[in-house]
N, C-alpha and C. Protein backbone atom coordinates (compact mmCIF):
# COMPACT_ATOMS: atom_id res chain seq x y z
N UNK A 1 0.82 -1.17 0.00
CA UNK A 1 0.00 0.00 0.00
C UNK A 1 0.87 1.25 0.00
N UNK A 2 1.58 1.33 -1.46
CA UNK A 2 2.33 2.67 -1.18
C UNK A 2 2.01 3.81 -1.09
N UNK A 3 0.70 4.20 -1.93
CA UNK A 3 -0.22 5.13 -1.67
C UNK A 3 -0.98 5.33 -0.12
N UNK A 4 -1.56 4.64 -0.26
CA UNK A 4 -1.98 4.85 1.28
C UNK A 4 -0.82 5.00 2.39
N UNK A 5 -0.01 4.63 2.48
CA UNK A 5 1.50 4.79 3.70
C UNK A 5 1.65 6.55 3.21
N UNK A 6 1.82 6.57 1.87
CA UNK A 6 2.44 8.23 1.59
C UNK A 6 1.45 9.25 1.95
N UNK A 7 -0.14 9.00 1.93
CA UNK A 7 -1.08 9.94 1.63
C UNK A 7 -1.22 10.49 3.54
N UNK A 8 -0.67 9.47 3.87
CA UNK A 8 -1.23 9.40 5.67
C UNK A 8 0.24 10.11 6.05
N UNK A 9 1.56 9.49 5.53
CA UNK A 9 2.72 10.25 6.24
C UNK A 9 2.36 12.19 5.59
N UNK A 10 1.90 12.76 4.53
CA UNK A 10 2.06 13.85 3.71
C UNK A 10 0.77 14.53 4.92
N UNK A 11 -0.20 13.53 5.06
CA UNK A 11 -1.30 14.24 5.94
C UNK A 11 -0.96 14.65 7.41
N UNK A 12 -0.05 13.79 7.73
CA UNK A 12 0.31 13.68 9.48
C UNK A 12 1.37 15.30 9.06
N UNK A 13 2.18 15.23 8.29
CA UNK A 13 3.15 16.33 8.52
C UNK A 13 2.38 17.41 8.52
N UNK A 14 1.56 17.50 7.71
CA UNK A 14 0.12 18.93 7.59
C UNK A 14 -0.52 19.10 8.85
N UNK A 15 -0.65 18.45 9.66
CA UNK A 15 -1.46 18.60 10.77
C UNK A 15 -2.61 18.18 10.46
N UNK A 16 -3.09 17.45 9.41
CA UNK A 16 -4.82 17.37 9.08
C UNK A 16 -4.98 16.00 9.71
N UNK A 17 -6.66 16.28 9.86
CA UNK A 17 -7.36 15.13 10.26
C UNK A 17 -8.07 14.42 9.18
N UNK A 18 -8.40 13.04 9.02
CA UNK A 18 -8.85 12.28 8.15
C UNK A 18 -10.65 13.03 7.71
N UNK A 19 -10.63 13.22 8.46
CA UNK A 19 -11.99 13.97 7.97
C UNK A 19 -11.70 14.73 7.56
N UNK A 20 -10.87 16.12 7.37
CA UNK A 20 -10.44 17.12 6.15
C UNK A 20 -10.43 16.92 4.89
N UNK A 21 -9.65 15.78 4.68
CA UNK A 21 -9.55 15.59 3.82
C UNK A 21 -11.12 14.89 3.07
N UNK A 22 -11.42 14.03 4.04
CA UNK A 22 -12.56 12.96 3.54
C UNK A 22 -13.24 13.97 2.88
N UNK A 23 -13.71 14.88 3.88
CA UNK A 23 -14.74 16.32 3.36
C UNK A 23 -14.63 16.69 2.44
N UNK A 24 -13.34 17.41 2.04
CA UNK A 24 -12.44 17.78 0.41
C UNK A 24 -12.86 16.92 -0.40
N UNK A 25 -13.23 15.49 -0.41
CA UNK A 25 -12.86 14.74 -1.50
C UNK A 25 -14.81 14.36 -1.46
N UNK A 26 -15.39 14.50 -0.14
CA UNK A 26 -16.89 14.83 -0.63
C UNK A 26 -17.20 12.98 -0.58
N UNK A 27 -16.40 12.77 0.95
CA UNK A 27 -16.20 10.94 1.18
C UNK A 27 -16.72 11.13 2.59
N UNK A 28 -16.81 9.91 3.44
CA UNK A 28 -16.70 9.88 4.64
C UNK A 28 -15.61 9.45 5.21
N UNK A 29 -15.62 9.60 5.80
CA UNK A 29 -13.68 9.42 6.97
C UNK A 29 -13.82 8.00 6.67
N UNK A 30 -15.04 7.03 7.63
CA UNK A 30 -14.43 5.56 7.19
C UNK A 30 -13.68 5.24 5.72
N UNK A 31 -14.62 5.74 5.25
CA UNK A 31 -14.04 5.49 3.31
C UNK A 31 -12.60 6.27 3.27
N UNK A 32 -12.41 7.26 4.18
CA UNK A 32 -10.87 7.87 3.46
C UNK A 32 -10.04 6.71 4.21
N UNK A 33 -10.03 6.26 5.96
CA UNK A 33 -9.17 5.87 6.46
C UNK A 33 -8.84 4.69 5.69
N UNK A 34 -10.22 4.34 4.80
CA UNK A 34 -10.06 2.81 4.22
C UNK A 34 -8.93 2.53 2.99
N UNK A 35 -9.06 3.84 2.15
CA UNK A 35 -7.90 4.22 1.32
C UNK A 35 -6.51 4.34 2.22
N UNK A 36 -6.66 5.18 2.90
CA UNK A 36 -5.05 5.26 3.84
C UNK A 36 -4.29 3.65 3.84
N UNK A 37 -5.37 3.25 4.49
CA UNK A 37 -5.06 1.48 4.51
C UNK A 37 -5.05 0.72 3.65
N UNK A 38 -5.25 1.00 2.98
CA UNK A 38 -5.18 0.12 1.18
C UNK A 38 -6.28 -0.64 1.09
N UNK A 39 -7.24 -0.73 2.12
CA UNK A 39 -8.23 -2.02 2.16
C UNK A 39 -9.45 -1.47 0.75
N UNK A 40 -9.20 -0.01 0.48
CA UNK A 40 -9.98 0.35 -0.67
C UNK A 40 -9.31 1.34 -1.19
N UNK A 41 -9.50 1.24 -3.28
CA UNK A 41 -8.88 1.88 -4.03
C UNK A 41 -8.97 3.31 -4.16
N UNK A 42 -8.28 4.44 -3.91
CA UNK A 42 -8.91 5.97 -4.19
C UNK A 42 -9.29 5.86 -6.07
N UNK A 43 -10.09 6.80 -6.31
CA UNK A 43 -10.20 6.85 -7.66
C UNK A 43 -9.42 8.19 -8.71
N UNK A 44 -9.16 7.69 -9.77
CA UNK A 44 -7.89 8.75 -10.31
C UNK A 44 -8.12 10.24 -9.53
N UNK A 45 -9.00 10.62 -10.06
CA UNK A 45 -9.31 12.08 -9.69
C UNK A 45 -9.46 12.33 -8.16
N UNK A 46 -9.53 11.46 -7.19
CA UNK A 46 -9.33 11.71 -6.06
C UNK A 46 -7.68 11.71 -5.71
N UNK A 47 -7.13 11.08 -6.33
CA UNK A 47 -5.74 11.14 -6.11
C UNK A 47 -4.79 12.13 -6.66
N UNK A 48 -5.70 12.72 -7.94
CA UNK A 48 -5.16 14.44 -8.14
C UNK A 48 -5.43 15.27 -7.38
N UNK A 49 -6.82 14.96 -6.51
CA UNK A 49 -7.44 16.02 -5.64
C UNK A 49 -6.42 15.88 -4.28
N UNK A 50 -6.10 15.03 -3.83
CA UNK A 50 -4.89 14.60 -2.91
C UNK A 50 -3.91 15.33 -3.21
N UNK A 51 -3.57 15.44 -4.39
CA UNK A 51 -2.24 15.78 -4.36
C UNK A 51 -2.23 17.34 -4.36
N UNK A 52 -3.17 17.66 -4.95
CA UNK A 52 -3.54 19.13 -4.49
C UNK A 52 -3.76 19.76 -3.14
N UNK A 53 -4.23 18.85 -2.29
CA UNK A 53 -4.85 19.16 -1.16
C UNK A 53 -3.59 19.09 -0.20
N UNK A 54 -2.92 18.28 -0.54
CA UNK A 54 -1.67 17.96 0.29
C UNK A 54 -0.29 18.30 -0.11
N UNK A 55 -0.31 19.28 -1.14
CA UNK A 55 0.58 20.13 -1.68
C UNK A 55 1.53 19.02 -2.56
N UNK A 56 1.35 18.34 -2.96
CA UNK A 56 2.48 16.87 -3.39
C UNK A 56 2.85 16.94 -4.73
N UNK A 57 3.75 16.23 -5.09
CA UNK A 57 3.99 15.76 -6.61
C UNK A 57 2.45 14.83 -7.19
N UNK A 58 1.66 15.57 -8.10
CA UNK A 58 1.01 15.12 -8.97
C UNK A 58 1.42 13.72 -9.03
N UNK A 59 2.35 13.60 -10.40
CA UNK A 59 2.69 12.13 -10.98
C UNK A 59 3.17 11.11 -9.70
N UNK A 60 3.71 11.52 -8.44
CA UNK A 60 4.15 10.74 -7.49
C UNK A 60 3.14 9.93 -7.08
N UNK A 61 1.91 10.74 -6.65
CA UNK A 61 0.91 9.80 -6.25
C UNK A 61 0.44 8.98 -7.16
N UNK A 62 0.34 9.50 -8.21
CA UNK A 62 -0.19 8.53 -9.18
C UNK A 62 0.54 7.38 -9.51
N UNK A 63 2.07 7.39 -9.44
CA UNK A 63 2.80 6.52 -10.08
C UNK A 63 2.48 5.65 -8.61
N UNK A 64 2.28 5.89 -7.81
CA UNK A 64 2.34 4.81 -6.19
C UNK A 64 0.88 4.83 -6.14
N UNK A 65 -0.05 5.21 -6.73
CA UNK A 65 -1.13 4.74 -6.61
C UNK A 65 -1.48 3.44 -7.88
N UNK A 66 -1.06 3.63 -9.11
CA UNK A 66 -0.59 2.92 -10.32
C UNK A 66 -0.16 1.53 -9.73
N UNK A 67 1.00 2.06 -8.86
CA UNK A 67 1.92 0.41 -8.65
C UNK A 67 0.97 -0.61 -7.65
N UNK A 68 0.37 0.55 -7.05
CA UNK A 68 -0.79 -0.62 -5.89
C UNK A 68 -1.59 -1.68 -6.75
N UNK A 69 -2.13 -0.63 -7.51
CA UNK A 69 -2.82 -1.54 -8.40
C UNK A 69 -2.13 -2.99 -8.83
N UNK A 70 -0.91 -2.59 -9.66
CA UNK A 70 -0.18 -3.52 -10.29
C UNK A 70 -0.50 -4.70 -9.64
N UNK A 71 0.24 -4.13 -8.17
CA UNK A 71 0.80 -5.34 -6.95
C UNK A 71 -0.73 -6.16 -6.81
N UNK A 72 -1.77 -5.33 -6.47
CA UNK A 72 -2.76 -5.96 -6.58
C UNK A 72 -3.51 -7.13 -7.44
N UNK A 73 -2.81 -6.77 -8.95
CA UNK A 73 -3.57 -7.64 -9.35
C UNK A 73 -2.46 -8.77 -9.58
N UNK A 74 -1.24 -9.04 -9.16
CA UNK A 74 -0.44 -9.41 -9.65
C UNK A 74 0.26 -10.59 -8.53
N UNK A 75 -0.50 -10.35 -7.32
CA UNK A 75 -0.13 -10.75 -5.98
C UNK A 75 -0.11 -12.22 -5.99
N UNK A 76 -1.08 -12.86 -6.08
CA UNK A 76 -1.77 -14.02 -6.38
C UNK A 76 -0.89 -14.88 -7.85
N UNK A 77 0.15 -14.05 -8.28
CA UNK A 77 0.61 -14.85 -9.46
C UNK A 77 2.34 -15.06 -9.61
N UNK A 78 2.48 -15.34 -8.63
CA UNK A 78 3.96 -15.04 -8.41
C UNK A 78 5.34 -16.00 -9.47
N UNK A 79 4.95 -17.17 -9.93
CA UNK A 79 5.54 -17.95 -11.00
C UNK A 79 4.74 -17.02 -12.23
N UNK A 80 4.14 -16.49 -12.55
CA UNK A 80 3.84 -15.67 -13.75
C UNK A 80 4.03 -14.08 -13.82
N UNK A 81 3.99 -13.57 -12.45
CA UNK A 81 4.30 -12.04 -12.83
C UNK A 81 4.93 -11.34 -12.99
N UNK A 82 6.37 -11.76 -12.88
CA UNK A 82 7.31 -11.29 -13.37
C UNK A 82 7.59 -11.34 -14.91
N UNK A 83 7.00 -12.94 -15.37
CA UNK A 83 7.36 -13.05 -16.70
C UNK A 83 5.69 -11.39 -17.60
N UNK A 84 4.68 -11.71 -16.91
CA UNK A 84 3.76 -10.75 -17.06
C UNK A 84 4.39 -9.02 -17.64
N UNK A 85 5.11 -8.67 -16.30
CA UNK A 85 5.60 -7.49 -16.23
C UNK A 85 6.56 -7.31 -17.10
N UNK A 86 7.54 -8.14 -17.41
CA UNK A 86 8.71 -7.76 -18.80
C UNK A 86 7.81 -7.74 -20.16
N UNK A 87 7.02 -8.22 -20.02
CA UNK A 87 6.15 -8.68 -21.66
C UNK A 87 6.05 -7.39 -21.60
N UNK A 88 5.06 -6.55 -20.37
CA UNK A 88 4.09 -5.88 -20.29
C UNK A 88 5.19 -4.54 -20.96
N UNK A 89 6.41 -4.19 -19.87
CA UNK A 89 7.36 -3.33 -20.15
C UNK A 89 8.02 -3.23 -21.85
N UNK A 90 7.83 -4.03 -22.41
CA UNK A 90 8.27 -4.17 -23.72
C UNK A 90 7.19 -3.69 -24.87
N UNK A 91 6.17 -3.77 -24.22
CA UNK A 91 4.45 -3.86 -25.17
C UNK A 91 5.11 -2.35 -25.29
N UNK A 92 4.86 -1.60 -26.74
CA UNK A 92 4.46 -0.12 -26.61
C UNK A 92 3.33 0.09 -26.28
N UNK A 93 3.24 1.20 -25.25
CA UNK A 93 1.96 1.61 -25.05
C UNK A 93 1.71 2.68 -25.49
């Protein structure tokens, strides 16, 4: 959960409370803390709104919100996901 670890360390240095943000993003706190924790996905545009809100690198969150995903779907396949990920890195996108 690299996103969620970064969004909670960037929030703790701000002084904010999980409900600030939740509010900003027009969520309820359970639903934000649930993102903090990885147990649920933020959605793109909440994670630009993050990064705004929390003064951050744009592409940072995204690229660590991106890789959660990856890991996520990729967890469960460990004799295949590596070979997955070089294919994938080679594909032009």
């Amino acid at each position: 959960m690299l996103f969620g670890n970064k969004i909670k360390q960037l929030r703790e240095e701000k002084k904010l409370f999980q409900r600030q943000l939740a509010a900003a993003l027009e969520i309820d706190t359970p639903m934000y803390s649930k993102i903090e924790t990885g147990s649920r996905m933020a959605k793109r545009t909440q994670v630009i709104a993050l990064a705004k809100l929390l003064s951050s690198d744009r592409d940072e969150l995204l690229t660590l919100w991106l890789a959660d995903q990856i890991i996520n779907i990729v967890k469960d396949e460990k004799k295949l996901a590596d070979r997955a990920l070089d294919m994938a890195k080679k594909e032009k996108l």
